[in-house]
Protein backbone atom coordinates (compact mmCIF):
# COMPACT_ATOMS: atom_id res chain seq x y z
CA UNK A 1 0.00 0.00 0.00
CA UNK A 2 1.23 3.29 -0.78
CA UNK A 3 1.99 6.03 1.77
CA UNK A 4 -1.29 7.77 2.49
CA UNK A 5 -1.24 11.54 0.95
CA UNK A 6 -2.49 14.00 3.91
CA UNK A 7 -4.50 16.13 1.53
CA UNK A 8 -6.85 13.21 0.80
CA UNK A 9 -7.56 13.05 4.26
CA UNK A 10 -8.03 16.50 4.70
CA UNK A 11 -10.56 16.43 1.72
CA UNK A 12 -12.38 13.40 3.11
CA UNK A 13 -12.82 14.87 6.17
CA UNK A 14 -14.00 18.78 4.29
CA UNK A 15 -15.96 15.94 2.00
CA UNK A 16 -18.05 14.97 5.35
CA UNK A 17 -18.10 18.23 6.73
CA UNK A 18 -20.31 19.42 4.10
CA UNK A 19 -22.86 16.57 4.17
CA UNK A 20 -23.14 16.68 7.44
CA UNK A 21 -23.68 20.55 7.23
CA UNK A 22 -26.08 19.64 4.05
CA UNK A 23 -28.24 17.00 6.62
CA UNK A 24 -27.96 19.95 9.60
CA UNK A 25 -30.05 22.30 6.95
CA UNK A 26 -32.25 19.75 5.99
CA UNK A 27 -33.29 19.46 9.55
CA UNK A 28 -33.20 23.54 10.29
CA UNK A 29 -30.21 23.03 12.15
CA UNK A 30 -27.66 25.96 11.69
CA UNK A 31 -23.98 25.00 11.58
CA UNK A 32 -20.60 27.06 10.25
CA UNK A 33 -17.23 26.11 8.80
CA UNK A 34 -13.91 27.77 10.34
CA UNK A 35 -10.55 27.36 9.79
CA UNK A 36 -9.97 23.75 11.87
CA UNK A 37 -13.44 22.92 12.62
CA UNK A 38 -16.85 22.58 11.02
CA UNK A 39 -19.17 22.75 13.89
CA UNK A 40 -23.09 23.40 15.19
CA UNK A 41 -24.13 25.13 18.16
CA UNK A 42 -27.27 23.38 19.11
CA UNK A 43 -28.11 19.56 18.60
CA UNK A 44 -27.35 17.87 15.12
CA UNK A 45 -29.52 15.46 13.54
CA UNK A 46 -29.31 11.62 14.68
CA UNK A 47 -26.17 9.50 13.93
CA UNK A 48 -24.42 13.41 12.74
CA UNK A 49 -21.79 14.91 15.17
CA UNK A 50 -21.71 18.28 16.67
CA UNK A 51 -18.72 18.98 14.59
CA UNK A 52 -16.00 17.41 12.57
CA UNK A 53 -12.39 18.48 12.90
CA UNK A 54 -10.87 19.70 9.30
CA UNK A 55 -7.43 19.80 9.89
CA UNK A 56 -4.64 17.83 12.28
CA UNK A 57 -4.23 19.69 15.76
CA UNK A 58 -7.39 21.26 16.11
CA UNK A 59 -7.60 23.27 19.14
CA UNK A 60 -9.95 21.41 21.77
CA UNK A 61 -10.99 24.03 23.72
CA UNK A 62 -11.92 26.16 20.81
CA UNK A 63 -13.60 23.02 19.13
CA UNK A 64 -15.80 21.98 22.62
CA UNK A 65 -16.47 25.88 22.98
CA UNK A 66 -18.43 26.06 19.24
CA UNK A 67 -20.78 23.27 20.71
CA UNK A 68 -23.58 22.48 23.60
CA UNK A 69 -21.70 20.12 25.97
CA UNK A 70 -24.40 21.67 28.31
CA UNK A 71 -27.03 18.40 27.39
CA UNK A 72 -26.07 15.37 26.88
CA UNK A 73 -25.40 13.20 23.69
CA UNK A 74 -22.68 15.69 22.22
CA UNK A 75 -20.43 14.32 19.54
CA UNK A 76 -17.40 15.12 17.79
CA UNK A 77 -15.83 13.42 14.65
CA UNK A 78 -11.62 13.88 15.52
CA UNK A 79 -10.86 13.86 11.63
CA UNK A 80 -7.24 12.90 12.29
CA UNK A 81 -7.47 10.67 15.21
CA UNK A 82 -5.24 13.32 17.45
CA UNK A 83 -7.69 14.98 20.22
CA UNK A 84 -7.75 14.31 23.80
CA UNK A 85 -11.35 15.43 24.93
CA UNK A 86 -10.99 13.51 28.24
CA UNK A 87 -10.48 16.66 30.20
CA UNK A 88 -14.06 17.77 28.56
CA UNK A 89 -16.18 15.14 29.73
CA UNK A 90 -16.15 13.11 26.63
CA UNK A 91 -15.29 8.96 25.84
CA UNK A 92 -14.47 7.74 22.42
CA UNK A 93 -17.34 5.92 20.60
CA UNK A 94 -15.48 4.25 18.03
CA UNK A 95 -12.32 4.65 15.54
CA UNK A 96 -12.92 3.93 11.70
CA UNK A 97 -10.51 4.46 8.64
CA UNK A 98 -10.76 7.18 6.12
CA UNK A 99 -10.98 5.03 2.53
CA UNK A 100 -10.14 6.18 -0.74
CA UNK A 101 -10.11 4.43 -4.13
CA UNK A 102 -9.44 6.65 -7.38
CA UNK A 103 -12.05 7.35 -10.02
CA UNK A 104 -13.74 4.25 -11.36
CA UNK A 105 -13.14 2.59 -14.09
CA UNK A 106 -15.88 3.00 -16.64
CA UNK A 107 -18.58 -0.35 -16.18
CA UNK A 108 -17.75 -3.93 -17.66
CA UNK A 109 -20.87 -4.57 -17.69
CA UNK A 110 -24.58 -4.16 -16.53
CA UNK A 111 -25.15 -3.32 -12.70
CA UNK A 112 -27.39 -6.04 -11.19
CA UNK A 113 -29.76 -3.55 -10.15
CA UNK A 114 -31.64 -0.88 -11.72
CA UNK A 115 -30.26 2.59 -10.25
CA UNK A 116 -31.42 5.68 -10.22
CA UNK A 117 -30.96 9.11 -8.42
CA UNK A 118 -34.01 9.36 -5.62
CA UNK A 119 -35.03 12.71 -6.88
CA UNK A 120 -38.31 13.23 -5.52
CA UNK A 121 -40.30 12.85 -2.24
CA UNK A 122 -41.88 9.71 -2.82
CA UNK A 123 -38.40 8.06 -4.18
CA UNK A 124 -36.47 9.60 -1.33
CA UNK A 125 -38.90 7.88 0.99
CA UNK A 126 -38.95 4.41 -0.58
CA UNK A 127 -35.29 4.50 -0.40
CA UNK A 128 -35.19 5.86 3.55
CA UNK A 129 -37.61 3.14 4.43
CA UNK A 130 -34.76 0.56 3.07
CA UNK A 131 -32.21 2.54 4.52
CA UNK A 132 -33.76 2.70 7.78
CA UNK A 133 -35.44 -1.54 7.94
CA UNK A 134 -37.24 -0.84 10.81
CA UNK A 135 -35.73 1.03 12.93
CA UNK A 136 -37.53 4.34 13.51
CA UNK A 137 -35.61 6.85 11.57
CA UNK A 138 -37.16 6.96 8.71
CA UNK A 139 -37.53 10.44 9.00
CA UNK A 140 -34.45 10.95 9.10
CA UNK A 141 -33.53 11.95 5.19
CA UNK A 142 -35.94 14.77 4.71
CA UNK A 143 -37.36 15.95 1.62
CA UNK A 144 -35.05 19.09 1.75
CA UNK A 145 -32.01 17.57 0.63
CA UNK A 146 -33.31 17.00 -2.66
CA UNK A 147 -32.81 21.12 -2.89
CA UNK A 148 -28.73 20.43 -2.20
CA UNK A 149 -27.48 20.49 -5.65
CA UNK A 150 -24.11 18.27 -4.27
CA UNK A 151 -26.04 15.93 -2.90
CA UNK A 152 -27.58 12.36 -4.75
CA UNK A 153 -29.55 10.05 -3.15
CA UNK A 154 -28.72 6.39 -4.88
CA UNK A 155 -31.01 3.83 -4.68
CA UNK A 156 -31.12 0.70 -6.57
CA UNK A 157 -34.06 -1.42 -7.45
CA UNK A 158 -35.13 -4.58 -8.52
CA UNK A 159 -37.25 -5.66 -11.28
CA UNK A 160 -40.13 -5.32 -9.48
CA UNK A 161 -39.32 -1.99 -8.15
CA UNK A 162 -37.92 -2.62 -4.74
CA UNK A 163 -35.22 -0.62 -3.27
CA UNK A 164 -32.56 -3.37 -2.06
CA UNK A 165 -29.08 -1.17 -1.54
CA UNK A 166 -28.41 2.52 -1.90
CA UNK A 167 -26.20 5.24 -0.63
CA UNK A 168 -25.57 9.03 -0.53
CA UNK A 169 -23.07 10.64 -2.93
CA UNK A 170 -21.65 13.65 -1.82
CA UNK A 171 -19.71 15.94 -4.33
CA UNK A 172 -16.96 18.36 -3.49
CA UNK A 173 -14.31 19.89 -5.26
CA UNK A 174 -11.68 17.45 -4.91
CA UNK A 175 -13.85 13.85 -4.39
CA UNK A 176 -16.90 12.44 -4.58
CA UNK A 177 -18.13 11.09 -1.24
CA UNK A 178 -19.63 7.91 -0.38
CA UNK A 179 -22.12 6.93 3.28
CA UNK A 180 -25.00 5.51 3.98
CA UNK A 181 -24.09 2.16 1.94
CA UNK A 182 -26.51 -0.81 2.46
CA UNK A 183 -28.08 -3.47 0.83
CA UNK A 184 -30.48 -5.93 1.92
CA UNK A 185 -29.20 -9.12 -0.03
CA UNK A 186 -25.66 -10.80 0.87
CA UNK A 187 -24.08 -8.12 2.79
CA UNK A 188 -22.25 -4.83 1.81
CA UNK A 189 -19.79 -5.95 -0.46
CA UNK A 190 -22.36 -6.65 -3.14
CA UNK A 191 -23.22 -3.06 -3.53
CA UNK A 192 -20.11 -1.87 -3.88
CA UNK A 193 -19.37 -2.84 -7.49
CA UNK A 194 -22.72 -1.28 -8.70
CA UNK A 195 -21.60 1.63 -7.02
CA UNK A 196 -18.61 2.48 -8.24
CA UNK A 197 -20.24 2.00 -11.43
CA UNK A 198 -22.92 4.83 -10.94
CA UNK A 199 -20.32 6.84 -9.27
CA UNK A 200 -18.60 6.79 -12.41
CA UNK A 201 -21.47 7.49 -14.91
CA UNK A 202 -21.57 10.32 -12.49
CA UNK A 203 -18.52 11.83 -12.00
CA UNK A 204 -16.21 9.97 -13.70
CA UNK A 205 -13.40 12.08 -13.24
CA UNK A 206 -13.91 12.01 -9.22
CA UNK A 207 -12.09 9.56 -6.82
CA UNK A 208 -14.29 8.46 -4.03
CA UNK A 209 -13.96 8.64 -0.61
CA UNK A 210 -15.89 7.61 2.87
CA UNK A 211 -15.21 6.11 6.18
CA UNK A 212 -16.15 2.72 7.30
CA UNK A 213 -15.21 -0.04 10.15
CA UNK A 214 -15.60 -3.64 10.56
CA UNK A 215 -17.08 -5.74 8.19
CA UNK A 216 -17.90 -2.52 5.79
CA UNK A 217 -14.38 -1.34 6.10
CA UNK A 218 -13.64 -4.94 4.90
CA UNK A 219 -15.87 -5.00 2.19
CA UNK A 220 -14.97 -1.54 0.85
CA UNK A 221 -10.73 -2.71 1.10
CA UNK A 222 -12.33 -5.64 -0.86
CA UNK A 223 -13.60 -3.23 -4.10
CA UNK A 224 -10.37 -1.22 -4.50
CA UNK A 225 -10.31 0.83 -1.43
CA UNK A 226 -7.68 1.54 0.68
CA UNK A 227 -7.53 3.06 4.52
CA UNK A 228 -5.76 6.66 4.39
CA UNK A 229 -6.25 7.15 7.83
CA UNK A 230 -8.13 7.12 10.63
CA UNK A 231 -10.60 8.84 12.02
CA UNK A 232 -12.27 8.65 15.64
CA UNK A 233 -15.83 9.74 17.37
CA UNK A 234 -15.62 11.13 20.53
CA UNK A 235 -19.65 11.71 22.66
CA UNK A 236 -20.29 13.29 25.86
CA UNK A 237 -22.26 11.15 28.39
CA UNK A 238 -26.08 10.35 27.23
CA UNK A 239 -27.97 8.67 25.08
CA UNK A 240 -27.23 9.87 21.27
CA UNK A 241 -25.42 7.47 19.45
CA UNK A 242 -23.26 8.91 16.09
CA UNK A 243 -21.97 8.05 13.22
């Protein structure tokens, strides 16, 4: 594997940033890059931190001071994997790796499923009732972000119309982002491939980036990937999980 270049870290992180800043407006939520730090001052959406570092050596105090710490279920994304927030009050959730693969290669073939960009209400909610299989959050993906002209909503269908894997795309200058990957067939390396080929048709002259653990960081290593560093997710005592 070859040495990981900073800058793509830096732009997966900026790359994040924004959609989580795109999801904060969806929701009403107000929220404001700086120079280390993209950050909101009152409570994010589910599974979306309080604010995601941008740079290595972002200043903690200045960081925890751009948030509410105040109630519980504050989180932080540490970009670079370098903050100490013990001294605030918070734990670490969980560490992931940054992943990058370069643009795509154009298809070899036909995707197994039928994909298209969710770009109305009633397509944005077929695919978030997928997304979500039953867990409450439907509710989550509002019909808002369809007005975010950097953000596409991927879902792929079966013959009979079915939404069985799908993701978010979202475009920056540098790369084209990749979250919210599922599928409901054999896990998520099969939607990988299909993926990478709409990501293409896309943008094909965008690499893609993301951040994934576990099995989906396996998966994703598994479909040209590679880790460029990692990343960690820091919350403040309560119940709000984050992702």
């Amino acid at each position: 594997m070859k040495t990981p270049d900073p800058s793509l870290v830096r732009a997966a992180a900026r790359n994040n940033a924004e959609w989580c800043a795109t999801m904060c407006r969806s929701h009403g939520v107000e929220s404001g890059f700086g120079e280390q730090t993209w950050a909101a001052a009152s409570r994010t959406p589910p599974y979306y931190p309080d604010a995601v570092t941008l740079v290595p050596g972002a200043d903690p105090a200045a960081l925890t001071a751009r948030i509410d710490t105040a109630a519980p279920g504050a989180t932080v994304k540490d970009g670079f994997a370098d903050l100490d927030l013990t001294d605030a009050g918070f734990r670490v959730l969980f560490d992931a790796q940054w992943i990058h693969r370069p643009a795509p290669e154009p298809p070899a073939g036909d995707p197994a499923l039928a994909w298209a960009v969710a770009d109305d209400p009633g397509a944005l909610h077929a695919w978030a009732l997928a997304w979500d299989g039953g867990n409450g959050d439907v509710d989550l993906f509002r019909p808002e972000l369809l007005a975010d002209p950097d953000t596409f909503v991927l879902a792929g269908r079966s013959p009979d119309g079915r939404v069985l894997a799908g993701a978010v795309a979202s475009r920056s200058d540098r790369v084209l982002g990749l979250s919210n990957v599922f599928t409901h067939d054999d896990g998520p390396s099969t939607a990988w491939p299909d993926l990478l080929d709409v990501a293409h048709s896309l943008f094909p002259a965008l690499p893609v980036v993301g951040y994934e653990q576990g099995d989906d960081l396996a998966a994703a290593l598994r479909h040209g990937f590679e880790p460029i560093g990692p990343l960690r997710i820091w919350i403040h005592p309560g119940p709000r999980p984050s992702a």
